[in-house]
N, C-alpha and C. Protein backbone atom coordinates (compact mmCIF):
# COMPACT_ATOMS: atom_id res chain seq x y z
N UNK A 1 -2.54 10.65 -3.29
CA UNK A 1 -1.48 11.46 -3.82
C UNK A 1 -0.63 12.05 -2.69
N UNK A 2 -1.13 12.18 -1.62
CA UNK A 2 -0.47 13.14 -0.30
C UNK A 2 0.93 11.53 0.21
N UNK A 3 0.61 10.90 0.06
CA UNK A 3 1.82 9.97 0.13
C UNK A 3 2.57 9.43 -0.96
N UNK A 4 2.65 9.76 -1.97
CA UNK A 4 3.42 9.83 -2.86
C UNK A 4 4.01 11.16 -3.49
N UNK A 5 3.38 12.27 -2.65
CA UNK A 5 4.16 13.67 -2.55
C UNK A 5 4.87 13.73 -1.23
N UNK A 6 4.95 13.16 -0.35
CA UNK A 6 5.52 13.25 0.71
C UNK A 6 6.78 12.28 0.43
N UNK A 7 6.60 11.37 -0.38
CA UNK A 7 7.55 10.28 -0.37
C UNK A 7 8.28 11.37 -1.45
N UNK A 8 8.18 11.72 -2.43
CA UNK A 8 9.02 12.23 -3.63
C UNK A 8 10.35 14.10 -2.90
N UNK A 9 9.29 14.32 -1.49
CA UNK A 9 10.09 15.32 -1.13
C UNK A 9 10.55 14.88 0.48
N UNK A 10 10.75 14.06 0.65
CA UNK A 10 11.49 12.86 1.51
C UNK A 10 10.80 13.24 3.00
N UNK A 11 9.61 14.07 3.12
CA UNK A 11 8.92 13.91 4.27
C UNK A 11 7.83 13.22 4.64
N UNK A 12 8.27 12.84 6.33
CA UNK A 12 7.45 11.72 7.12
C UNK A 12 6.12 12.33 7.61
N UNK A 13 5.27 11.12 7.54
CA UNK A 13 3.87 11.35 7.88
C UNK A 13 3.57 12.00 8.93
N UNK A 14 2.89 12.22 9.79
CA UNK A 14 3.09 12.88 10.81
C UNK A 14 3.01 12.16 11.95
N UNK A 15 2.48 10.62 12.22
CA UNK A 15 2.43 9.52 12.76
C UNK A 15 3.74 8.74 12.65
N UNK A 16 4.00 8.70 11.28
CA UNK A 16 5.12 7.74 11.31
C UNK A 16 6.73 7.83 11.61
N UNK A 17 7.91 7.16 11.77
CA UNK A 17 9.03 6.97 12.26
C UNK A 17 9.76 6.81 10.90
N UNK A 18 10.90 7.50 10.91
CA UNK A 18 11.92 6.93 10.03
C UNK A 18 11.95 5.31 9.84
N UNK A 19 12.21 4.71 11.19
CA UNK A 19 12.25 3.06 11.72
C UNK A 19 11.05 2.88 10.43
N UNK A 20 10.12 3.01 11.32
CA UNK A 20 8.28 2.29 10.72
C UNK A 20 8.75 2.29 9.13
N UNK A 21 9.01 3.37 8.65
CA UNK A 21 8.59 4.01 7.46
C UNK A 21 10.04 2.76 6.66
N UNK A 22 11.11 2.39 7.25
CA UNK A 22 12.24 1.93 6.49
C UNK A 22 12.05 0.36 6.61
N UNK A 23 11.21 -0.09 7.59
CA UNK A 23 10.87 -1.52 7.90
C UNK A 23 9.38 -1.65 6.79
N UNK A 24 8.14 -0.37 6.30
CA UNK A 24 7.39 -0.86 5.15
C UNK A 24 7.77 -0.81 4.22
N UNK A 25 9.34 -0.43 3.71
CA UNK A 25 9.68 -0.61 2.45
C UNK A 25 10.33 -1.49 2.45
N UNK A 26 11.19 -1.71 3.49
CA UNK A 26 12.08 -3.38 3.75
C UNK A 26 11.09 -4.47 3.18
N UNK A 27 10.15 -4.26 3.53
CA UNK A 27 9.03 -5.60 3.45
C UNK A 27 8.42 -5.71 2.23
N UNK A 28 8.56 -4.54 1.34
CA UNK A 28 7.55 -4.53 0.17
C UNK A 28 8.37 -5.33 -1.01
N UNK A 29 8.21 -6.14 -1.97
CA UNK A 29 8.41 -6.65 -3.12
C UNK A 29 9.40 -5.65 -4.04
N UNK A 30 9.91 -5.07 -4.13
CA UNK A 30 10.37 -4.01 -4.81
C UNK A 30 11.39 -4.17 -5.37
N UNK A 31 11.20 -4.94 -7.07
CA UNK A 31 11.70 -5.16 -8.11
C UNK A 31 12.69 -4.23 -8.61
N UNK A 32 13.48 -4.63 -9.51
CA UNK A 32 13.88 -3.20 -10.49
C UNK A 32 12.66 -2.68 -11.16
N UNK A 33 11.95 -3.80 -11.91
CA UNK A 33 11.26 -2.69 -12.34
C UNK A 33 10.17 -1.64 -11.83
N UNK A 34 9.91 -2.48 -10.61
CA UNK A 34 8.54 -1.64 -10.11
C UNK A 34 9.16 -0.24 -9.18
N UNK A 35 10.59 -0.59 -8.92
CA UNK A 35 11.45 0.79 -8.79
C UNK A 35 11.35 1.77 -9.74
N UNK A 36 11.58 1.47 -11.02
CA UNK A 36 11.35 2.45 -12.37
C UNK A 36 10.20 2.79 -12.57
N UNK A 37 9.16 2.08 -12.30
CA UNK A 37 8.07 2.22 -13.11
C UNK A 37 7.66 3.39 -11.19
N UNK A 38 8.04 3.26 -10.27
CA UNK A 38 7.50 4.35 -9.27
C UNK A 38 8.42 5.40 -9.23
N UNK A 39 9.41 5.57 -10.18
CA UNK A 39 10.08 6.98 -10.41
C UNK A 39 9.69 7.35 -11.54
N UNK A 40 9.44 7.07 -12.30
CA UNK A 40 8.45 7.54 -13.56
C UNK A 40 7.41 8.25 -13.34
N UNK A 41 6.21 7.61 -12.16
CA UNK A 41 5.52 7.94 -11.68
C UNK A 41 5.31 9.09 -10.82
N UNK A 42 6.11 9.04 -10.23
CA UNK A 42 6.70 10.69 -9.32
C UNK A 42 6.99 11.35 -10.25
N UNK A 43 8.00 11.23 -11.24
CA UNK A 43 8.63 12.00 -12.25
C UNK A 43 7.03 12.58 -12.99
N UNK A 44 6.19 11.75 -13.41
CA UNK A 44 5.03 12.37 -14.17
C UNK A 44 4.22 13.27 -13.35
N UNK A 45 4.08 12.87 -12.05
CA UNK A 45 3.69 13.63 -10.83
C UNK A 45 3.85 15.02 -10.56
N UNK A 46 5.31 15.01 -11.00
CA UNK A 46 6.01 16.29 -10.29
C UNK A 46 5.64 17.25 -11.50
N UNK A 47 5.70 16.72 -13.27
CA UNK A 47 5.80 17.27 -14.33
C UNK A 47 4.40 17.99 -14.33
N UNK A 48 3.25 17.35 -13.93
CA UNK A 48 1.65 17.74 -13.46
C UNK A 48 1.40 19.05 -12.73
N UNK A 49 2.05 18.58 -11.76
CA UNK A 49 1.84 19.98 -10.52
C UNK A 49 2.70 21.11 -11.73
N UNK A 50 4.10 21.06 -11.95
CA UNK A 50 4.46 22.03 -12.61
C UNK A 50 3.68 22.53 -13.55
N UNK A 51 2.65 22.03 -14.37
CA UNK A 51 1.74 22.58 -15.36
C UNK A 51 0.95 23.31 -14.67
N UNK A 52 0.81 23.38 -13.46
CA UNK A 52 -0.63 23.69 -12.96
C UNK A 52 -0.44 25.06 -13.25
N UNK A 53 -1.14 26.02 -12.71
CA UNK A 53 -1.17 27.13 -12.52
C UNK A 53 -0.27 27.83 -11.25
N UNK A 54 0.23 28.82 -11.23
CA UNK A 54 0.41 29.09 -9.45
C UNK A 54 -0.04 29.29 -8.66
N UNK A 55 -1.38 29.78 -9.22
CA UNK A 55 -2.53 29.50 -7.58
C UNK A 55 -2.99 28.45 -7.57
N UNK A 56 -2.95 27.34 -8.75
CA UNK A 56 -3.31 26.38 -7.94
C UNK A 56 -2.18 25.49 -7.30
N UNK A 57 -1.50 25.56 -7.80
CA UNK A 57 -0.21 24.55 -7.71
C UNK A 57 0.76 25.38 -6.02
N UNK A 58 0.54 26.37 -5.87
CA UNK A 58 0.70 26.69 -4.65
C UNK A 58 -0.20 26.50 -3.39
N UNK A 59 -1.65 26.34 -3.85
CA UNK A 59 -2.77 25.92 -3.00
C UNK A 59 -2.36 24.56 -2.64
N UNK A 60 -2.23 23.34 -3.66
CA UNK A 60 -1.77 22.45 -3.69
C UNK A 60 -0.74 22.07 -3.00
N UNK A 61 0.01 22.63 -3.21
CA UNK A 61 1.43 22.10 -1.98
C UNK A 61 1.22 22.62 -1.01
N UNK A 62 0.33 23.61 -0.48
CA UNK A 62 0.36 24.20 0.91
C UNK A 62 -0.59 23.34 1.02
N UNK A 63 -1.43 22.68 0.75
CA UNK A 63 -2.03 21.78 1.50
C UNK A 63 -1.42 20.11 1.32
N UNK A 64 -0.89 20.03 0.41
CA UNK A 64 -0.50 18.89 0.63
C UNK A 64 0.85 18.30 1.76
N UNK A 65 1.49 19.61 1.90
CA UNK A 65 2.64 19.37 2.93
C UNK A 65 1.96 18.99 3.97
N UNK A 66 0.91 19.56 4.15
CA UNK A 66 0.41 18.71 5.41
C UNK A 66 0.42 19.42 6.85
N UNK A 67 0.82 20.76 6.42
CA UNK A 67 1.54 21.99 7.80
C UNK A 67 -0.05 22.62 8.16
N UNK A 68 -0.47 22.51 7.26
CA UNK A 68 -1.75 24.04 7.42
C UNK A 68 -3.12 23.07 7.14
N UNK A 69 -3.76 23.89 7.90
CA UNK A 69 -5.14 23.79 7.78
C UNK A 69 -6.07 24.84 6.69
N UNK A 70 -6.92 24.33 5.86
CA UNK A 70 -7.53 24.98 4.59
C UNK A 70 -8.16 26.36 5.66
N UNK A 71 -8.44 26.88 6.31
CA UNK A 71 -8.35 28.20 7.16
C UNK A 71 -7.08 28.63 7.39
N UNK A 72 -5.89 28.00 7.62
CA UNK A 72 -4.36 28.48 7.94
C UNK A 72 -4.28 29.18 6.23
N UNK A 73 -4.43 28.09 5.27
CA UNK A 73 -4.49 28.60 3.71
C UNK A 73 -5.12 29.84 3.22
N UNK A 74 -6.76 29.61 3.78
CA UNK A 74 -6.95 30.73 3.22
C UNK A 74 -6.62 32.40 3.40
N UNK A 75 -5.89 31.66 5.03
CA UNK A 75 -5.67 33.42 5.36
C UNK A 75 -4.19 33.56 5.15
N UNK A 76 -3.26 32.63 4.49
CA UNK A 76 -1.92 32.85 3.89
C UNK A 76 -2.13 33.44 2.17
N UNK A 77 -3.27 32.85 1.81
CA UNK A 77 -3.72 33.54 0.40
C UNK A 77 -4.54 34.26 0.28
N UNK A 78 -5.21 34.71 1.17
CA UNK A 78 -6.35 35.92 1.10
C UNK A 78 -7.34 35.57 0.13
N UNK A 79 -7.97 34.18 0.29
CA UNK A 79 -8.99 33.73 -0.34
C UNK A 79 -10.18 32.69 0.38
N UNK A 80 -10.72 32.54 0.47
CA UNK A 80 -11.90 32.12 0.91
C UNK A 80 -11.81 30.81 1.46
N UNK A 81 -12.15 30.20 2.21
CA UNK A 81 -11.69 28.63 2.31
C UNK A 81 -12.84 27.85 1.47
N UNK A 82 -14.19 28.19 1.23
CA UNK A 82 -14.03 27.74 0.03
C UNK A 82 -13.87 27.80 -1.35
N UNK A 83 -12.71 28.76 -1.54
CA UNK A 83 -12.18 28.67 -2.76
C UNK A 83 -10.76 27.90 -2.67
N UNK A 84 -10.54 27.93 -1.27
CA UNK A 84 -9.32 27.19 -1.53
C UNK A 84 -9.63 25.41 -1.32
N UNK A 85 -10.58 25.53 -1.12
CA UNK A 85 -10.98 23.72 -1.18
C UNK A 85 -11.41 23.61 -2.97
N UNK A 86 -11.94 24.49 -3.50
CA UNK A 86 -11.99 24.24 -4.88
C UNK A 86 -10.77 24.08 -5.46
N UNK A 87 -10.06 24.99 -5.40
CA UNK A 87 -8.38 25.15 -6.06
C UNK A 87 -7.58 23.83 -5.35
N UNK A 88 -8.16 23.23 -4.25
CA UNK A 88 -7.54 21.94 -4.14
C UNK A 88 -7.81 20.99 -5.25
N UNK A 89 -8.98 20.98 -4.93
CA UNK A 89 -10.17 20.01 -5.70
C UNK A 89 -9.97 20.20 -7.20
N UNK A 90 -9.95 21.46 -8.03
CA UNK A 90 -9.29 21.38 -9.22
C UNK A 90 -7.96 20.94 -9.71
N UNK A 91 -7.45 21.78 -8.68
CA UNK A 91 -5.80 21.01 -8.95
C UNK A 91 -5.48 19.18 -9.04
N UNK A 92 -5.88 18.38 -8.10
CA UNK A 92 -6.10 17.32 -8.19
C UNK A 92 -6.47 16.54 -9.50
N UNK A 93 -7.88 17.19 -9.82
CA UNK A 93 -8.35 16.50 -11.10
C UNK A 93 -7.97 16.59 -12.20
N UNK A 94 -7.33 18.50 -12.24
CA UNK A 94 -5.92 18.41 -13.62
C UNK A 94 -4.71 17.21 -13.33
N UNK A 95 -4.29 17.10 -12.13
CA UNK A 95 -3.18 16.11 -11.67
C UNK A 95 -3.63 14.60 -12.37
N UNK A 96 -5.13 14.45 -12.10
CA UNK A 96 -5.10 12.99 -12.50
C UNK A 96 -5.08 12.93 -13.64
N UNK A 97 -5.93 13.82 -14.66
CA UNK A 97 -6.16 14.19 -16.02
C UNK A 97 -5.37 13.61 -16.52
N UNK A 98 -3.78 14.29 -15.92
CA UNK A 98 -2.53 14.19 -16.97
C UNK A 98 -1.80 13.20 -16.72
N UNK A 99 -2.54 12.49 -15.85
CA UNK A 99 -1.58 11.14 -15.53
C UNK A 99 -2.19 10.16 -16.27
N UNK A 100 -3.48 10.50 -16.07
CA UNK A 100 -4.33 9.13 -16.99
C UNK A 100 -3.74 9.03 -18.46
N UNK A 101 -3.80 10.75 -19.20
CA UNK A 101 -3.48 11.06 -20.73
C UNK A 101 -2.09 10.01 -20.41
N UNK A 102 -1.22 10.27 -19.86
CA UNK A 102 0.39 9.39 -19.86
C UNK A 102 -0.02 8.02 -19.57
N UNK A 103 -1.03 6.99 -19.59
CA UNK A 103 -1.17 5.85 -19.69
C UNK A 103 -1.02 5.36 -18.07
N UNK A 104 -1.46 6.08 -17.01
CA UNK A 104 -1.60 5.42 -15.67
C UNK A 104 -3.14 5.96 -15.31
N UNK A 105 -4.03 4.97 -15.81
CA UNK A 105 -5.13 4.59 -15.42
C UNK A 105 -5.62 4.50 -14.06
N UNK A 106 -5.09 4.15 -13.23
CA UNK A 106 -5.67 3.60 -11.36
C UNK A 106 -5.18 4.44 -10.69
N UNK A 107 -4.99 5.52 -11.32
CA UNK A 107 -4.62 6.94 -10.24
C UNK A 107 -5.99 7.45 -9.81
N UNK A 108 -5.79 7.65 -8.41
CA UNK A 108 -7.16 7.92 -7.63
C UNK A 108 -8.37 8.96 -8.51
């Protein structure tokens, strides 16, 4: 999921190059439809996190941006690091929940 949230808010990995990153999509097969059917996918993505809660859905993007470390987290939320590895860990599994219910099965 951390690369298909990075791709939907147009930031690079922390390894990779604009170049790298525009030469693995140059190369990939990428139909009309499998264009639609991976904005749908983001689109259901994004609709997920918005359900979440705000502590979790803020736990969630502070760790998924990829800036902080689950100790940088817990002392930006004044919660435990491991509660904020749970509130990851929950958030996630509501995320897949509601992707599976929308008919995408092979989500991690």
């Amino acid at each position: 999921m951390t690369s298909i949230w990075r791709r939907m808010n147009g930031r690079r990995s922390a390894s990779g190059s604009a170049d790298q990153e525009m030469t693995e999509v140059a190369s990939t097969d990428r139909t009309p439809e499998r264009l639609a059917d991976d904005h749908e996918l983001r689109r259901q993505i994004r609709h997920a996190i918005i359900a979440l809660t705000p502590v979790l859905r803020d736990t969630l993007l502070l760790t998924q941006s990829g800036d902080y470390t689950y100790e940088e987290i817990s002392a930006i939320v004044g919660a435990p690091v491991g509660t904020i590895k749970w509130r990851v860990s929950e958030a996630r599994r509501l995320v897949r929940r509601q992707l599976r219910a929308q008919g995408y099965a092979d989500v991690g």
